[in-house]
N, C-alpha and C. Protein backbone atom coordinates (compact mmCIF):
# COMPACT_ATOMS: atom_id res chain seq x y z
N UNK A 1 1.96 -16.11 30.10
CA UNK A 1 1.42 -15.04 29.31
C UNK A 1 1.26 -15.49 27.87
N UNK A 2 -0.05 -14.79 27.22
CA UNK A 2 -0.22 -15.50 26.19
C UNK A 2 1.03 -14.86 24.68
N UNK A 3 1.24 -14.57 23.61
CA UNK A 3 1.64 -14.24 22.57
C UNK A 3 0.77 -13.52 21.34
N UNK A 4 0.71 -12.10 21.34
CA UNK A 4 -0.45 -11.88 20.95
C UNK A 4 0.30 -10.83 19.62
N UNK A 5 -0.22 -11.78 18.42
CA UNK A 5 0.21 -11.09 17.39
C UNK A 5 -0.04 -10.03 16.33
N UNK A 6 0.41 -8.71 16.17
CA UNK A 6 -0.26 -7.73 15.95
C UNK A 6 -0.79 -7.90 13.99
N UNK A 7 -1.73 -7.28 14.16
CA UNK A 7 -2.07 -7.16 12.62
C UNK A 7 -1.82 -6.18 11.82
N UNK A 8 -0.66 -6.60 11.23
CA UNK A 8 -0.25 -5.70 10.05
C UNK A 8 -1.02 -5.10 8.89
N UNK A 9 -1.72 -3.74 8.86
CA UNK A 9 -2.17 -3.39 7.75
C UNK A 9 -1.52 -2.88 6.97
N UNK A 10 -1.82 -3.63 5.83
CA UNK A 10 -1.21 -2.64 4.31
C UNK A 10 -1.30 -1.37 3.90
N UNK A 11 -0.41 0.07 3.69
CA UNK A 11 -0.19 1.02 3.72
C UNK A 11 -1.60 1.60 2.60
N UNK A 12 -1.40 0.94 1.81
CA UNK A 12 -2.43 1.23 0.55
C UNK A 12 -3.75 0.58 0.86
N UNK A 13 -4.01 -0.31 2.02
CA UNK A 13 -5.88 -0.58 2.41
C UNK A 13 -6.23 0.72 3.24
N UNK A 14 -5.12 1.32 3.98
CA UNK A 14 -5.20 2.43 4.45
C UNK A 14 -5.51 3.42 3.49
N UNK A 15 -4.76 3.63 2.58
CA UNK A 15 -5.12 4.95 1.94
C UNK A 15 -6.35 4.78 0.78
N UNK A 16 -6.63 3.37 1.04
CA UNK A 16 -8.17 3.33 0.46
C UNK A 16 -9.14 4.21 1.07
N UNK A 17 -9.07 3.34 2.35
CA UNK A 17 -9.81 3.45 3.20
C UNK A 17 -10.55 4.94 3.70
N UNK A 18 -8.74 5.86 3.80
CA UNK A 18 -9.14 6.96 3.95
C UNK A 18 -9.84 8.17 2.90
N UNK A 19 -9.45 7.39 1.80
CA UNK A 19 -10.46 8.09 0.44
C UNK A 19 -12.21 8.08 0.43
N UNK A 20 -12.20 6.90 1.00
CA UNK A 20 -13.57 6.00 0.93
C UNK A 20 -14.21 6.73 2.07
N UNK A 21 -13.81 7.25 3.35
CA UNK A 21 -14.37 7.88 4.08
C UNK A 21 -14.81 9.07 3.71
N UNK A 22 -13.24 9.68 3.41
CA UNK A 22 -13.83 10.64 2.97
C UNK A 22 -14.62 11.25 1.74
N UNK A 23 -14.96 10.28 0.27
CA UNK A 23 -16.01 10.51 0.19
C UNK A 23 -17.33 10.10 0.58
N UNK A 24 -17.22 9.21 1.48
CA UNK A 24 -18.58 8.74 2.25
C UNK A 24 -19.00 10.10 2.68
N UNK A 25 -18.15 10.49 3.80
CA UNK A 25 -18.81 11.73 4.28
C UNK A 25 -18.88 13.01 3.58
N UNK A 26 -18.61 13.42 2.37
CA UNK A 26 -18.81 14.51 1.10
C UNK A 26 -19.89 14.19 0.39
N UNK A 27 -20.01 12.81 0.55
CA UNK A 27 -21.57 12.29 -0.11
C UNK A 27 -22.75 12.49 1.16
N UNK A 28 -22.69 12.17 2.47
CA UNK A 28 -23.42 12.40 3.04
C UNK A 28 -23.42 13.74 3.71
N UNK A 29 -22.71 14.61 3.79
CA UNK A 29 -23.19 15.98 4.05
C UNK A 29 -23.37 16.93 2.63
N UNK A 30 -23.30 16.41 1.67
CA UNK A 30 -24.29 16.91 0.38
C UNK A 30 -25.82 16.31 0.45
N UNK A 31 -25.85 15.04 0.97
CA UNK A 31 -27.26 14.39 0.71
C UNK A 31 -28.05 15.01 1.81
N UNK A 32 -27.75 14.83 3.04
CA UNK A 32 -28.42 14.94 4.38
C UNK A 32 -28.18 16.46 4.82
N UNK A 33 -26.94 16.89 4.55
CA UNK A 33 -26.86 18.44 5.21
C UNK A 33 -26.95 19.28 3.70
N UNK A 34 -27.64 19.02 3.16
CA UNK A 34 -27.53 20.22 2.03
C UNK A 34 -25.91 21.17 1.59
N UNK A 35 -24.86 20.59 1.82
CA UNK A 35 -24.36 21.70 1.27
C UNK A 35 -23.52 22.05 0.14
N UNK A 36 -22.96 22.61 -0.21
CA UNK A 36 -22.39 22.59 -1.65
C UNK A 36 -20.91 22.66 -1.89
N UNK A 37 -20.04 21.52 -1.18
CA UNK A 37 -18.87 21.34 -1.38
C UNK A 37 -18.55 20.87 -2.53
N UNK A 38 -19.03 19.74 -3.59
CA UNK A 38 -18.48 19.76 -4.51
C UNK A 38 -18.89 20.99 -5.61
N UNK A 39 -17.80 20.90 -6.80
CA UNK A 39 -18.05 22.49 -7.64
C UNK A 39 -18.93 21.86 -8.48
N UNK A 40 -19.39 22.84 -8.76
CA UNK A 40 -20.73 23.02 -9.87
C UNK A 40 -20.10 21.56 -10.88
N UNK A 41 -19.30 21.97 -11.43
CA UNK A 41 -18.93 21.56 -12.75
C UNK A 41 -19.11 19.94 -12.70
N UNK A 42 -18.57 19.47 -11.47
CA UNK A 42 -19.00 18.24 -10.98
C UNK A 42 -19.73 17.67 -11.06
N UNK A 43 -20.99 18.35 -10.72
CA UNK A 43 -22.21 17.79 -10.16
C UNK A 43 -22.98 17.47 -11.66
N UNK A 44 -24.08 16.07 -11.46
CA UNK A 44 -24.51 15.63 -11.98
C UNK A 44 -25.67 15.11 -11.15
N UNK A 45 -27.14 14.51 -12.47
CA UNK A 45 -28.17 13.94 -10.96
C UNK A 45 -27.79 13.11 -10.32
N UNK A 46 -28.00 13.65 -8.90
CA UNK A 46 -27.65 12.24 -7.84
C UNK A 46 -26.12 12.04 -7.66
N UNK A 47 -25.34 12.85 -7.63
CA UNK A 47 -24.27 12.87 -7.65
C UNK A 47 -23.84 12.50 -6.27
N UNK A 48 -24.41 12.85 -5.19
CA UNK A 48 -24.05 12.31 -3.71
C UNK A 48 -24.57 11.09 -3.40
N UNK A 49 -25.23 10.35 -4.22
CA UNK A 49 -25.46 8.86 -4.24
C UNK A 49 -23.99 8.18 -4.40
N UNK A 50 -23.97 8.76 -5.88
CA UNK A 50 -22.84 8.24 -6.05
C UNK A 50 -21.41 8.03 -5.48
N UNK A 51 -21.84 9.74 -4.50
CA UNK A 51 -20.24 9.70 -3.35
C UNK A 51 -20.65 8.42 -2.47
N UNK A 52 -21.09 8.31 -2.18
CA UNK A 52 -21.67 7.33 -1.18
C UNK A 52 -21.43 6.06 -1.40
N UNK A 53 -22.03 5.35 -2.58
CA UNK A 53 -21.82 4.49 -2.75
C UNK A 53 -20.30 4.32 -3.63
N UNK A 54 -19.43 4.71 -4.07
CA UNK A 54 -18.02 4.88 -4.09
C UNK A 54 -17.14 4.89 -2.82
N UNK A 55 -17.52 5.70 -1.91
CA UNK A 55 -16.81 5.72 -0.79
C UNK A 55 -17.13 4.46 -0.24
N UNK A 56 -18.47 3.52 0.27
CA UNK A 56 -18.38 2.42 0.34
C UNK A 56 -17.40 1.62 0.08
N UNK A 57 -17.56 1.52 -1.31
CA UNK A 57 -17.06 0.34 -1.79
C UNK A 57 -15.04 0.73 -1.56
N UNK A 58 -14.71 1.92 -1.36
CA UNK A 58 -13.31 1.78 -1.45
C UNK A 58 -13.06 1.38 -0.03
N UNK A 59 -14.12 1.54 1.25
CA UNK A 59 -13.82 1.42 2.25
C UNK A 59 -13.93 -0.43 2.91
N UNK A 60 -14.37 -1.38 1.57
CA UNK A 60 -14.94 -2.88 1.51
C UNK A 60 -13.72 -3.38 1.88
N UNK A 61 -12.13 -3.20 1.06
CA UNK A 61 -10.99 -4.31 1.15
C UNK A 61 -10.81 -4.31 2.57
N UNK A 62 -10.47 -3.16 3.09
CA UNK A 62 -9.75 -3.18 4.19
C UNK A 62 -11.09 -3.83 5.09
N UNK A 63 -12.04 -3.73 5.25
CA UNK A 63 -13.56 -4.32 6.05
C UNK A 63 -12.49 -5.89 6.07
N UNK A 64 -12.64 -6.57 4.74
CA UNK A 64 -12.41 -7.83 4.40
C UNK A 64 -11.23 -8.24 4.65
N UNK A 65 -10.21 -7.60 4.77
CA UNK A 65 -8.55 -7.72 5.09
C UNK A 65 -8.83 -7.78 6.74
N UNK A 66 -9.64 -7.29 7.46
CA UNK A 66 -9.53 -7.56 8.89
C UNK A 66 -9.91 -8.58 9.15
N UNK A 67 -11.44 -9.25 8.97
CA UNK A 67 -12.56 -10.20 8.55
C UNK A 67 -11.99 -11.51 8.42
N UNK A 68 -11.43 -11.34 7.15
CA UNK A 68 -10.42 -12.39 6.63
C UNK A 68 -9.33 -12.87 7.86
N UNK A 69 -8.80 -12.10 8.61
CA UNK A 69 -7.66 -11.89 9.26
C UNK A 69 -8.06 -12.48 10.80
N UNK A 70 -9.44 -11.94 11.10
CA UNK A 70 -10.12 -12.30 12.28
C UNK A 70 -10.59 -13.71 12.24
N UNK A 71 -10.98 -14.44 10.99
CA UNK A 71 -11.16 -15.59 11.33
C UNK A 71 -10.26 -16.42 10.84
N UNK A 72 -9.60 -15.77 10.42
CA UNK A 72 -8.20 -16.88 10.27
C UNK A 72 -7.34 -17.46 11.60
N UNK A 73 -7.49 -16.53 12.35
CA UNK A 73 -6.85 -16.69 13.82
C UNK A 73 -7.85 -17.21 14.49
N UNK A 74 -9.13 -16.96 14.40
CA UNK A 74 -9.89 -17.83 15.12
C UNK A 74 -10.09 -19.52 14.74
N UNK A 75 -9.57 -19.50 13.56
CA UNK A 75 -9.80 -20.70 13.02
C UNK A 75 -8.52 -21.73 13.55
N UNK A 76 -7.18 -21.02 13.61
CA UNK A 76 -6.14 -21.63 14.47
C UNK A 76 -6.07 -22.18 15.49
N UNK A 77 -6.97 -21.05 16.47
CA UNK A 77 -7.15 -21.44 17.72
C UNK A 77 -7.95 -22.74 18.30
N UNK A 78 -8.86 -22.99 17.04
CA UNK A 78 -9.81 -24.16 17.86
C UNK A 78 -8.93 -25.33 17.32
């Protein structure tokens, strides 16, 4: 049987991650579903661009912490 070693994620790529979603999706159901969750006071032009591309980018480390992680083990193996 082989030895198969689990991947530890960092508590805080997690709670990126889960920020980053969720403004991904506050940016895209303002852009695409019209609706008006953030408050007035907030809003600025293009303001659900901006959720969007924020939530992206907080959701990038952890992308790259797996990535990183996936070919590092593949790189062992050969």
């Amino acid at each position: 049987m082989q030895k198969t070693d689990k991947l530890k994620i960092p508590v805080q790529l997690l709670v990126l991650d889960a920020l980053g979603a969720v403004l991904l999706g506050l940016g895209l159901a303002e852009w695409f579903g019209g609706t008006n969750l953030v408050s007035g006071s907030l809003r600025f032009d293009n303001y659900y661009v901006a959720l969007v591309v924020c939530g992206a980018l907080l959701m990038l480390p952890l992308i790259a912490f797996v990535l990183r992680a996936a070919f590092g083990r593949a790189s062992r193996e050969i």
